[in-house]
N, C-alpha and C. Protein backbone atom coordinates (compact mmCIF):
# COMPACT_ATOMS: atom_id res chain seq x y z
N UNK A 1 65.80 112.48 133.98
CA UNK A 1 65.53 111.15 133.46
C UNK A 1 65.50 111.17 131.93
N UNK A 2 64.73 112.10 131.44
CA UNK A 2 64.90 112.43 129.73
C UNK A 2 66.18 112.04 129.05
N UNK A 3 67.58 113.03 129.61
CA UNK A 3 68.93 113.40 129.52
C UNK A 3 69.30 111.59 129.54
N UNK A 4 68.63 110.90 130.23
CA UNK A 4 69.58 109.74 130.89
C UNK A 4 69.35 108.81 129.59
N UNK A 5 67.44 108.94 129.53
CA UNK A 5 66.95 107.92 128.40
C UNK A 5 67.91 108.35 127.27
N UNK A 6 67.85 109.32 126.74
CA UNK A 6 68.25 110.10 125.19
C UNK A 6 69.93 109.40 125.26
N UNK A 7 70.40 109.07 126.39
CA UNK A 7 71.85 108.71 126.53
C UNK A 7 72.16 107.60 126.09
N UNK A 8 70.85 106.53 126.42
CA UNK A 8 70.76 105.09 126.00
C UNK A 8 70.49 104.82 124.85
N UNK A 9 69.29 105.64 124.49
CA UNK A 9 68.88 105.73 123.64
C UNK A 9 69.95 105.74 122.21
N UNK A 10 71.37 106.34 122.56
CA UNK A 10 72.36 106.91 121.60
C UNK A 10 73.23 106.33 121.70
N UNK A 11 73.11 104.96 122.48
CA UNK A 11 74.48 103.75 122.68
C UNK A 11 74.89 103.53 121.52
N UNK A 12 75.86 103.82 121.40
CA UNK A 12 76.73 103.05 120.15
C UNK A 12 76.58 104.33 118.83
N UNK A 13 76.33 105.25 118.93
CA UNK A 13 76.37 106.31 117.75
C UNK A 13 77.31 107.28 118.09
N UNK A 14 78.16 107.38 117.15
CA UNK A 14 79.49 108.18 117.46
C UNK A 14 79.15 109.45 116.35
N UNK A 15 78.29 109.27 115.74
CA UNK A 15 77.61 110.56 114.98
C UNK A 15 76.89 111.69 115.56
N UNK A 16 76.81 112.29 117.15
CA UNK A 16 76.39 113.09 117.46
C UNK A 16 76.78 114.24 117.60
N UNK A 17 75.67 115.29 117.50
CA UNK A 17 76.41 116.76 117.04
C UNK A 17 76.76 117.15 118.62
N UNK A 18 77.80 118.29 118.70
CA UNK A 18 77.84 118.87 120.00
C UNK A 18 76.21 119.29 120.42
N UNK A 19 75.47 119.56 119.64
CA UNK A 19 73.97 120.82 120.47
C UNK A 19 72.86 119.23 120.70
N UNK A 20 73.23 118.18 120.48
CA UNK A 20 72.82 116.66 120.53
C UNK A 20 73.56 116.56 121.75
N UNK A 21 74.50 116.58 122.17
CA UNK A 21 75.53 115.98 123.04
C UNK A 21 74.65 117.65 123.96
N UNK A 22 74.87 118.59 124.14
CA UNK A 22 74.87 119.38 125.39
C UNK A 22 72.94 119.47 125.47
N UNK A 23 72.13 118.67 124.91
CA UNK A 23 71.06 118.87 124.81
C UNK A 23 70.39 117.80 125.98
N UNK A 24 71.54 116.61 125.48
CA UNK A 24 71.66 115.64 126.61
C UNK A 24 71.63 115.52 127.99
N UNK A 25 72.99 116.74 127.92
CA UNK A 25 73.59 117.01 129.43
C UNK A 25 72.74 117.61 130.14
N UNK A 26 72.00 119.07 129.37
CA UNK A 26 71.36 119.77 130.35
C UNK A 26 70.10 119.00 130.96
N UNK A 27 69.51 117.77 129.78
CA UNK A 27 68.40 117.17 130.52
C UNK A 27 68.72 116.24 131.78
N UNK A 28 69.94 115.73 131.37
CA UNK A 28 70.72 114.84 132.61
C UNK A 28 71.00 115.43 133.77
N UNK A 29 72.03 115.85 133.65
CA UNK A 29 73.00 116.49 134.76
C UNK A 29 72.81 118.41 135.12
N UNK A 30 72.22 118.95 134.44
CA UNK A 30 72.60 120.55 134.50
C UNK A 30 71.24 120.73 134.99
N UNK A 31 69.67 120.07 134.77
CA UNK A 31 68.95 120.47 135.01
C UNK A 31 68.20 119.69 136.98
N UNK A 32 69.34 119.04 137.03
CA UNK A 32 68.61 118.40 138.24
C UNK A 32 69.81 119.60 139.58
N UNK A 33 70.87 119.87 138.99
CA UNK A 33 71.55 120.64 139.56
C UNK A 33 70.80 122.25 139.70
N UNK A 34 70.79 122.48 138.53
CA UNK A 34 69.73 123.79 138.54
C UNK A 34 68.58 123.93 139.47
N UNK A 35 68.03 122.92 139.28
CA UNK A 35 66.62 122.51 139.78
C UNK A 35 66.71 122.91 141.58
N UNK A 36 68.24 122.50 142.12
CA UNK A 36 68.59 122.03 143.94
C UNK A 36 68.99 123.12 143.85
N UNK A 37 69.26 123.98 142.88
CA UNK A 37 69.61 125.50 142.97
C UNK A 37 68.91 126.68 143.31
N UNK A 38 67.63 126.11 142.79
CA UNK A 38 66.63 126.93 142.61
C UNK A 38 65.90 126.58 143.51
N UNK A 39 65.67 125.31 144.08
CA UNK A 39 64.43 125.27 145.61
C UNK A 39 65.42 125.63 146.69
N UNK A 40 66.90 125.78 147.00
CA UNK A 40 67.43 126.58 148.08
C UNK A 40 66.82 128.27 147.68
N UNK A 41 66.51 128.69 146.98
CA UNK A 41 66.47 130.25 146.99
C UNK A 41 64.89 130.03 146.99
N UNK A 42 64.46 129.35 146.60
CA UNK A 42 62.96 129.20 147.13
C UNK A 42 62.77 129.28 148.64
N UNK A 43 63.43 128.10 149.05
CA UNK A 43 63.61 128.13 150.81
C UNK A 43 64.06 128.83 151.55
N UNK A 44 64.92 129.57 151.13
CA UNK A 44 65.63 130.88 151.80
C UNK A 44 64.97 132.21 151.48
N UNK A 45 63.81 131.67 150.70
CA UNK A 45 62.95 133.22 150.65
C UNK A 45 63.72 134.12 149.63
N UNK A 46 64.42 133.57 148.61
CA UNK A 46 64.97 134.67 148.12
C UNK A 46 63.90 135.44 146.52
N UNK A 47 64.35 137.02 146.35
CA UNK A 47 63.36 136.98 145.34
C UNK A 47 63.88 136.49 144.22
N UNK A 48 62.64 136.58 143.60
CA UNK A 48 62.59 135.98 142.11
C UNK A 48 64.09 136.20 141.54
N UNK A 49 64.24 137.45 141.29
CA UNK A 49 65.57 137.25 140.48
C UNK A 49 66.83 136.78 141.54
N UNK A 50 67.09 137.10 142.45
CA UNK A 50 67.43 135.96 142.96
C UNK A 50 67.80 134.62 142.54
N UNK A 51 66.28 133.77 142.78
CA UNK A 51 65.90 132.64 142.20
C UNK A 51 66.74 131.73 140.46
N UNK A 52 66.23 132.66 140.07
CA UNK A 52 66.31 132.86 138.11
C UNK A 52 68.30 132.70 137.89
N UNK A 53 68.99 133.71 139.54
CA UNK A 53 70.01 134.05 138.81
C UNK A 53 70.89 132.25 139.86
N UNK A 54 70.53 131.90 140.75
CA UNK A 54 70.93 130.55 141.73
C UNK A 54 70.51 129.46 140.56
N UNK A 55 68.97 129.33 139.88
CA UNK A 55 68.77 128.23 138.82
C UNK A 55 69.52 128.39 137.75
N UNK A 56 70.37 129.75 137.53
CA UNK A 56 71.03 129.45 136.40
C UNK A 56 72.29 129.27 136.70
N UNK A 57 72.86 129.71 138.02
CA UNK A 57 74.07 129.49 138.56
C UNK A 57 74.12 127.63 138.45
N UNK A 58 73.17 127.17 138.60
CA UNK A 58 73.05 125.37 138.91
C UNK A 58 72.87 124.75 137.30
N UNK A 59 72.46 125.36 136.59
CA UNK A 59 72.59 124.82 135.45
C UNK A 59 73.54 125.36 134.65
N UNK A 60 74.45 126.37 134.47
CA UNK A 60 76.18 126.22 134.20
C UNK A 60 76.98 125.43 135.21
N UNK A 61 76.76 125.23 136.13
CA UNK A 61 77.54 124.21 136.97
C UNK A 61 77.27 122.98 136.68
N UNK A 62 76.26 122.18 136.29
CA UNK A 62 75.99 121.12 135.91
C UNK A 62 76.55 120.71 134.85
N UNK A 63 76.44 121.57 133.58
CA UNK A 63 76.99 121.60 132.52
C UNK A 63 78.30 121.26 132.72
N UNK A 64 78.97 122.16 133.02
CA UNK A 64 80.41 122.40 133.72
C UNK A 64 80.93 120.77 134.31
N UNK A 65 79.83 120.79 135.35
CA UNK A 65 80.34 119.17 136.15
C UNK A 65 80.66 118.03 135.13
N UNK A 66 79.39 117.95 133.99
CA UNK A 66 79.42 116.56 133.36
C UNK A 66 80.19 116.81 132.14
N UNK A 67 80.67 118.14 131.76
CA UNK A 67 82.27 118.08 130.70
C UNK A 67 83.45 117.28 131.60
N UNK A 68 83.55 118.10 132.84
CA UNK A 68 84.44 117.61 133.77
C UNK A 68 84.85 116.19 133.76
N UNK A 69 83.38 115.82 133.88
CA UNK A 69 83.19 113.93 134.35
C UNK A 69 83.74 113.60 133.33
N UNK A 70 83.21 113.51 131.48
CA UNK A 70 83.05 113.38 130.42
C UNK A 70 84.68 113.17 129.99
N UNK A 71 85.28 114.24 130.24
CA UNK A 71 86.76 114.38 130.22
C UNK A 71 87.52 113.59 131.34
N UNK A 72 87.08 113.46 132.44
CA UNK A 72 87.90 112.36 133.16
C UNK A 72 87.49 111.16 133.16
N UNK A 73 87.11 110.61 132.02
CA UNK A 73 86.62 109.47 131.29
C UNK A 73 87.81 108.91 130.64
N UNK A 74 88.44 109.85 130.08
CA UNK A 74 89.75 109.48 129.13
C UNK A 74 90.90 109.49 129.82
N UNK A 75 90.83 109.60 131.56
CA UNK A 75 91.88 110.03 131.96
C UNK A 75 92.90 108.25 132.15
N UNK A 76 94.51 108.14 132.29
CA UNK A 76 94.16 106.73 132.16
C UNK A 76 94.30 106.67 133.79
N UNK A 77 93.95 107.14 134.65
CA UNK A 77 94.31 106.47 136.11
C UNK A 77 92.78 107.00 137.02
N UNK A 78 92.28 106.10 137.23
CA UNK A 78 91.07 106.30 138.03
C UNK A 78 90.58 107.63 138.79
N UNK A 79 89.62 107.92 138.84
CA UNK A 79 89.66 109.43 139.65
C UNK A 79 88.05 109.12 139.66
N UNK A 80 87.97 109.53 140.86
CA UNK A 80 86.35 109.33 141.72
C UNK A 80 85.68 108.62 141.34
N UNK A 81 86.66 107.53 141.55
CA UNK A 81 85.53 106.04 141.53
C UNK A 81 85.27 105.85 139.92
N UNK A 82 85.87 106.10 138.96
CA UNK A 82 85.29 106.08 138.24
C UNK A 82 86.34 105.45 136.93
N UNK A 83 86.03 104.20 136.75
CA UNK A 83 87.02 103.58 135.98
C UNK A 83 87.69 104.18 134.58
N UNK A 84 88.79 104.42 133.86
CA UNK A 84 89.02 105.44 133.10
C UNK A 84 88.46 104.22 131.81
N UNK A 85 87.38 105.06 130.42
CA UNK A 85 87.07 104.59 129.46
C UNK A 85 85.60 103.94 129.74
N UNK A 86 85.23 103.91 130.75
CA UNK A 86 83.74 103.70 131.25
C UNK A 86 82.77 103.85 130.03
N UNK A 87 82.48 104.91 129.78
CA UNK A 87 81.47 106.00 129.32
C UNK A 87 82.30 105.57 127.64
N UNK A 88 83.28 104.99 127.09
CA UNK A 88 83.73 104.50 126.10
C UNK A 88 82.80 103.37 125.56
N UNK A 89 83.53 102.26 126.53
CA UNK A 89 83.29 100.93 126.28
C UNK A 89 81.74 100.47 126.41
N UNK A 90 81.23 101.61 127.00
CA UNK A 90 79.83 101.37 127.30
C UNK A 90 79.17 102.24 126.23
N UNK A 91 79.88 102.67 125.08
CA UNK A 91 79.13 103.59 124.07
C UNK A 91 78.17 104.34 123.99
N UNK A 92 78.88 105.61 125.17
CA UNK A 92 78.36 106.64 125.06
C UNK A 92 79.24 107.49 124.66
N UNK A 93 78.78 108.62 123.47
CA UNK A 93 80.03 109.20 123.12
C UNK A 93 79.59 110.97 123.62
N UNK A 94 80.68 111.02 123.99
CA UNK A 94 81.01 112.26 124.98
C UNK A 94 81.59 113.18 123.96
N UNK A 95 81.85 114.54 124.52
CA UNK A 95 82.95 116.12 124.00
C UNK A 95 83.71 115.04 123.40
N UNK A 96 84.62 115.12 124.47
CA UNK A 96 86.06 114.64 123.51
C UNK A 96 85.95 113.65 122.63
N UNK A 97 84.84 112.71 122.67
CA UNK A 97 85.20 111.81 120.97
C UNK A 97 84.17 112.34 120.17
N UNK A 98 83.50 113.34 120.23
CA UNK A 98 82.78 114.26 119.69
C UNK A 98 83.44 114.67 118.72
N UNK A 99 84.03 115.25 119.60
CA UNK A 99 85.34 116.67 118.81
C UNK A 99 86.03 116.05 118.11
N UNK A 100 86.64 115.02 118.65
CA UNK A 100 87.51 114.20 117.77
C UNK A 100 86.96 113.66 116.07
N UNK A 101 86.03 113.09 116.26
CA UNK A 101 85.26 112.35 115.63
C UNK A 101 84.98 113.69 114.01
N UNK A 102 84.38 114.79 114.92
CA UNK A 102 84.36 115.94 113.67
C UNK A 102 85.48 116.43 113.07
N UNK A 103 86.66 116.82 114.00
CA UNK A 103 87.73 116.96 113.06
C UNK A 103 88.17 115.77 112.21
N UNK A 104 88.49 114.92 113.07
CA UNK A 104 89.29 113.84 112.06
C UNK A 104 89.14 113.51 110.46
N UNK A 105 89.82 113.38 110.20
CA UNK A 105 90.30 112.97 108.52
C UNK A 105 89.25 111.89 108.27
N UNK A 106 88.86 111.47 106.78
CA UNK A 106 87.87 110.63 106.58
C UNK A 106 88.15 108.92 107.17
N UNK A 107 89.94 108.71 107.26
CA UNK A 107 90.69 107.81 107.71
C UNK A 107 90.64 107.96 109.58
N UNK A 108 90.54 108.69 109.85
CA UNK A 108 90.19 108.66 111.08
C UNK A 108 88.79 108.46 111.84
N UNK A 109 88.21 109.09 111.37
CA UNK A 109 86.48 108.43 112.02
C UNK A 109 86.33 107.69 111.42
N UNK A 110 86.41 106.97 110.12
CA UNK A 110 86.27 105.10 109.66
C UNK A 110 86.84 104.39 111.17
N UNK A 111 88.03 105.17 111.60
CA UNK A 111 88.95 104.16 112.47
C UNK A 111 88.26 104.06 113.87
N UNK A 112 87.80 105.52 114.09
CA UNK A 112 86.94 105.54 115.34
C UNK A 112 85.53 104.65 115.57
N UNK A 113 85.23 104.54 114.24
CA UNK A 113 83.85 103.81 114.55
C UNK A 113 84.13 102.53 114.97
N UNK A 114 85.27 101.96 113.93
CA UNK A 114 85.32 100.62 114.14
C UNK A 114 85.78 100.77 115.73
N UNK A 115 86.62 101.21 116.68
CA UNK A 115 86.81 101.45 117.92
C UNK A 115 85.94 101.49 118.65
N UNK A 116 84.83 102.53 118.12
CA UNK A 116 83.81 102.24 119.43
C UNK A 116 82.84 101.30 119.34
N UNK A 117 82.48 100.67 117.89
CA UNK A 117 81.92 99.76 117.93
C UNK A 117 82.73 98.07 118.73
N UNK A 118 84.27 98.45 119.01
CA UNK A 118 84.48 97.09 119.70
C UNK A 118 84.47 97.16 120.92
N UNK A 119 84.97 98.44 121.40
CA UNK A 119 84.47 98.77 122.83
C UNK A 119 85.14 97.92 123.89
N UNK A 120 86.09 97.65 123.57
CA UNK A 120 87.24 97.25 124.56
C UNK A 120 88.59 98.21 125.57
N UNK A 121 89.35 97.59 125.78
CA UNK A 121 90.59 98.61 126.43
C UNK A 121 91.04 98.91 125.46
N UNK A 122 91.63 98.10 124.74
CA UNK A 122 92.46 98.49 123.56
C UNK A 122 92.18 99.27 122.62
N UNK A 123 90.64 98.44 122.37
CA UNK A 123 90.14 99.59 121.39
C UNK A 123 90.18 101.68 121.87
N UNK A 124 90.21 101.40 123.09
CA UNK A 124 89.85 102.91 124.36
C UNK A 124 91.23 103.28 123.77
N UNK A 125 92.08 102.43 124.19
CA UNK A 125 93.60 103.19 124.28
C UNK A 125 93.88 104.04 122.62
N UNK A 126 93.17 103.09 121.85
CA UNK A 126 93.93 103.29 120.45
C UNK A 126 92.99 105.00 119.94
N UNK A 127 91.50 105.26 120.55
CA UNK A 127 90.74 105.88 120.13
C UNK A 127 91.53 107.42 120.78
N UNK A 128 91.87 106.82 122.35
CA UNK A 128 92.07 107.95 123.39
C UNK A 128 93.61 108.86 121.96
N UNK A 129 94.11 108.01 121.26
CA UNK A 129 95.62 108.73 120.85
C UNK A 129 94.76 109.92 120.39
N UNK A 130 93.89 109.29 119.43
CA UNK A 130 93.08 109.97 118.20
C UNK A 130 92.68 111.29 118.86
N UNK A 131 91.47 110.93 119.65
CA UNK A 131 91.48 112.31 120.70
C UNK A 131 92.12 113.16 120.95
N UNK A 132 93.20 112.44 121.76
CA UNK A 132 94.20 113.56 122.10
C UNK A 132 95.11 114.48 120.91
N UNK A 133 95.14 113.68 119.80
CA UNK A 133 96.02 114.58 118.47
C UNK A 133 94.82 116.01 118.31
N UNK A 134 93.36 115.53 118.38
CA UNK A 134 92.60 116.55 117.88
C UNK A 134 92.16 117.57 119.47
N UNK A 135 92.82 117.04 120.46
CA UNK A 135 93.08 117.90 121.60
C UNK A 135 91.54 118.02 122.02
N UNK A 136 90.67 116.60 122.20
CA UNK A 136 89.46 116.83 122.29
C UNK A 136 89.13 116.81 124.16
N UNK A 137 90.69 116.12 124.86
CA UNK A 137 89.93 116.55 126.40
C UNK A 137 90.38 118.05 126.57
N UNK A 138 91.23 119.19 126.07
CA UNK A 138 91.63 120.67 126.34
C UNK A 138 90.57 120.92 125.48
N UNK A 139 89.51 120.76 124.97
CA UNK A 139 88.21 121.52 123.99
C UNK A 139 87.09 121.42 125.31
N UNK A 140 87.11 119.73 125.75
CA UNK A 140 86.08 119.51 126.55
C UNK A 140 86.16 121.03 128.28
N UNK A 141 87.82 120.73 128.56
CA UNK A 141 88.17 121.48 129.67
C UNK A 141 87.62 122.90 129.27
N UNK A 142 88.01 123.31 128.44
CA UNK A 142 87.98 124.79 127.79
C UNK A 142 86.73 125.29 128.42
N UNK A 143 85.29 124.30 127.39
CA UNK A 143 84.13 124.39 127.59
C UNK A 143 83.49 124.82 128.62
N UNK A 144 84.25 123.77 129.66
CA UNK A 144 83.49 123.09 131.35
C UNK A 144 84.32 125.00 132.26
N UNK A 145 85.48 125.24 131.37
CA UNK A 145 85.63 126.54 132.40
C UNK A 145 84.68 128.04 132.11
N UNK A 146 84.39 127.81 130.76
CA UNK A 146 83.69 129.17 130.32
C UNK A 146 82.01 129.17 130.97
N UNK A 147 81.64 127.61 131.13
CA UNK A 147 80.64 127.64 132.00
C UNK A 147 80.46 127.65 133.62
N UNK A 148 82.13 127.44 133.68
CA UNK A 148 81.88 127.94 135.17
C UNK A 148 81.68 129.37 135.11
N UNK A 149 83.00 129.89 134.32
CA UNK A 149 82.95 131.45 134.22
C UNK A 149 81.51 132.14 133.94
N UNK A 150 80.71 131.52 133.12
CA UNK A 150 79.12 132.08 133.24
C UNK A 150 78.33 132.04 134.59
N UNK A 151 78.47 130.81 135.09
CA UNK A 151 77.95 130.42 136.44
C UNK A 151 78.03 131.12 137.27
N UNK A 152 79.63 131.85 137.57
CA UNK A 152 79.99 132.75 138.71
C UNK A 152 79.53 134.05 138.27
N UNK A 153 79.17 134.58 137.13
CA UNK A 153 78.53 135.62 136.47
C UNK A 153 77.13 135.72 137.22
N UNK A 154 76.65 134.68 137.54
CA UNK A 154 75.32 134.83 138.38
C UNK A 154 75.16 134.87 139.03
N UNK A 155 76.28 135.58 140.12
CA UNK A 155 76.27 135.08 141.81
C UNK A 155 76.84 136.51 141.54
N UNK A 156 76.28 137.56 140.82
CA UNK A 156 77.18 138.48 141.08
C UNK A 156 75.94 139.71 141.52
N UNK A 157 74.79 139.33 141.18
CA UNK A 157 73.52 140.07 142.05
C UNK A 157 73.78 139.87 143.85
N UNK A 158 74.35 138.62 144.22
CA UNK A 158 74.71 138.66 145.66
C UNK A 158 75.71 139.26 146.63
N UNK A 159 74.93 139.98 147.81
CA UNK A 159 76.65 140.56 148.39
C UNK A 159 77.33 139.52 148.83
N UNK A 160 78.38 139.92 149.10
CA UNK A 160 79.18 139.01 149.72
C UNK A 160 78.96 138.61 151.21
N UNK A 161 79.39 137.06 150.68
CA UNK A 161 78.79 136.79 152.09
C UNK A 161 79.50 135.08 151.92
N UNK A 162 79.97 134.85 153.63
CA UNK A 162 80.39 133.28 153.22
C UNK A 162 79.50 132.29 152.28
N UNK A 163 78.44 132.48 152.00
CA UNK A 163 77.47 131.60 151.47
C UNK A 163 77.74 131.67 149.66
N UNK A 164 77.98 132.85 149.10
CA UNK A 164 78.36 133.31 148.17
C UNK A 164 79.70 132.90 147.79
N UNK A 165 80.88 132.94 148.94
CA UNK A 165 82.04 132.32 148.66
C UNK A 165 82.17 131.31 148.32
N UNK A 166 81.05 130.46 149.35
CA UNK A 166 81.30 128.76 149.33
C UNK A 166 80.71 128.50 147.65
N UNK A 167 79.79 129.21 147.29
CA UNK A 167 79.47 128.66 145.56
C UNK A 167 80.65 128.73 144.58
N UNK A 168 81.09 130.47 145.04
CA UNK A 168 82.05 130.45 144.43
C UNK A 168 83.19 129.28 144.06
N UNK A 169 83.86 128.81 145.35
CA UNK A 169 84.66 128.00 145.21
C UNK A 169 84.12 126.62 145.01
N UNK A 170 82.69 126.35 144.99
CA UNK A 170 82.44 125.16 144.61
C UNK A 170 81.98 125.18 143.19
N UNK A 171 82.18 126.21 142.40
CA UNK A 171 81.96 126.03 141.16
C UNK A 171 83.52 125.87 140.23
N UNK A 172 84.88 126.27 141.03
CA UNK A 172 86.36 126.06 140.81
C UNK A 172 86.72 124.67 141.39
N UNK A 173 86.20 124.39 142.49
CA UNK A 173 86.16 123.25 142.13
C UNK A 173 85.99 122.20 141.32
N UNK A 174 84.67 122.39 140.33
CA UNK A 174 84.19 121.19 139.72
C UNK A 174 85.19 121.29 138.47
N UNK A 175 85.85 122.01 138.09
CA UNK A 175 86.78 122.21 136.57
C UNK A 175 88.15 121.90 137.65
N UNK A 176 88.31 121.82 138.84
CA UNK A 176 89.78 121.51 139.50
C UNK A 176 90.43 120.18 139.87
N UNK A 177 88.68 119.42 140.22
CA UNK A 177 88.72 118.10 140.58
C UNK A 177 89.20 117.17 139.50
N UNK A 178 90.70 116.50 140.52
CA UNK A 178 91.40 115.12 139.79
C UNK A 178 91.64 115.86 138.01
N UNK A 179 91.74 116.46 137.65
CA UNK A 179 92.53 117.23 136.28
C UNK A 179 93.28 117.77 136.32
């Protein structure tokens, strides 16, 4: 709930740092994932480290998930329900106009602001070019895979076992889905 307020809280500011932006996420999205991570190894009796290494497996996956989402924000054709420029027009600014926003030329974030402050399609379409020159959804992707790649780093105290697989592949999943 923190992650969600701090989100609203930041409507309409296209000035946020990445460790602002992933400070967000983990209160949002990485820590409620972590959290369902960590009461299955509670419930399954597993030990502590165990525990420590499933809550952290759930909070790089979370992370991971909401770059994912974040980036199929800009995508232009719908993907899980989820209208493309959403998370735009509704001025929240994500990785990719993050990234964008820091590289760009002093002529370019003047241009972005005025964009997200109109917060339309057009305005989306004209911002999404900007993005993409500074290659801010392949920064966001990049991100969302090195935290899977940490994630599966923590499943590596476990033997193998279908249960272990299924994380596995549900953590390739979340960087596979609709991208």
């Amino acid at each position: 709930a923190e992650g969600e307020a701090l989100q609203l809280e930041r409507r309409g500011e296209i000035e946020i740092s990445e460790a602002e932006y992933f400070s967000t996420i983990i209160d949002k999205t990485a820590s409620l994932i972590s959290a369902s991570c960590q009461i299955g190894a509670i419930l399954g009796e597993a030990s502590l480290k165990e525990e420590e290494a499933l809550a952290d497996f759930g909070l790089n996956v979370g992370i991971a998930f909401q770059l994912v989402d974040d980036a199929l924000d800009y995508q232009l054709s719908p993907s899980w329900g989820k209208e493309p420029g959403k998370d735009f027009m509704e001025g929240k600014a994500t990785l990719p106009l993050i990234r964008a926003y820091r590289l760009g030329n002093a002529q370019e974030r003047v241009r972005l602001q005025e964009l997200f402050d109109q917060r339309d399609k057009e305005a989306f379409l004209e911002a999404l070019s900007i993005i993409k020159a500074h290659r801010g959804l392949e920064y966001t992707m990049e991100k969302a895979r090195q935290y899977i790649n940490t994630a599966k780093k923590n499943l590596a105290i476990f033997p193998e076992s279908p249960y272990k697989t299924a994380l596995d592949r549900m953590a390739d999943f979340v960087v596979e889905r609709n991208y």
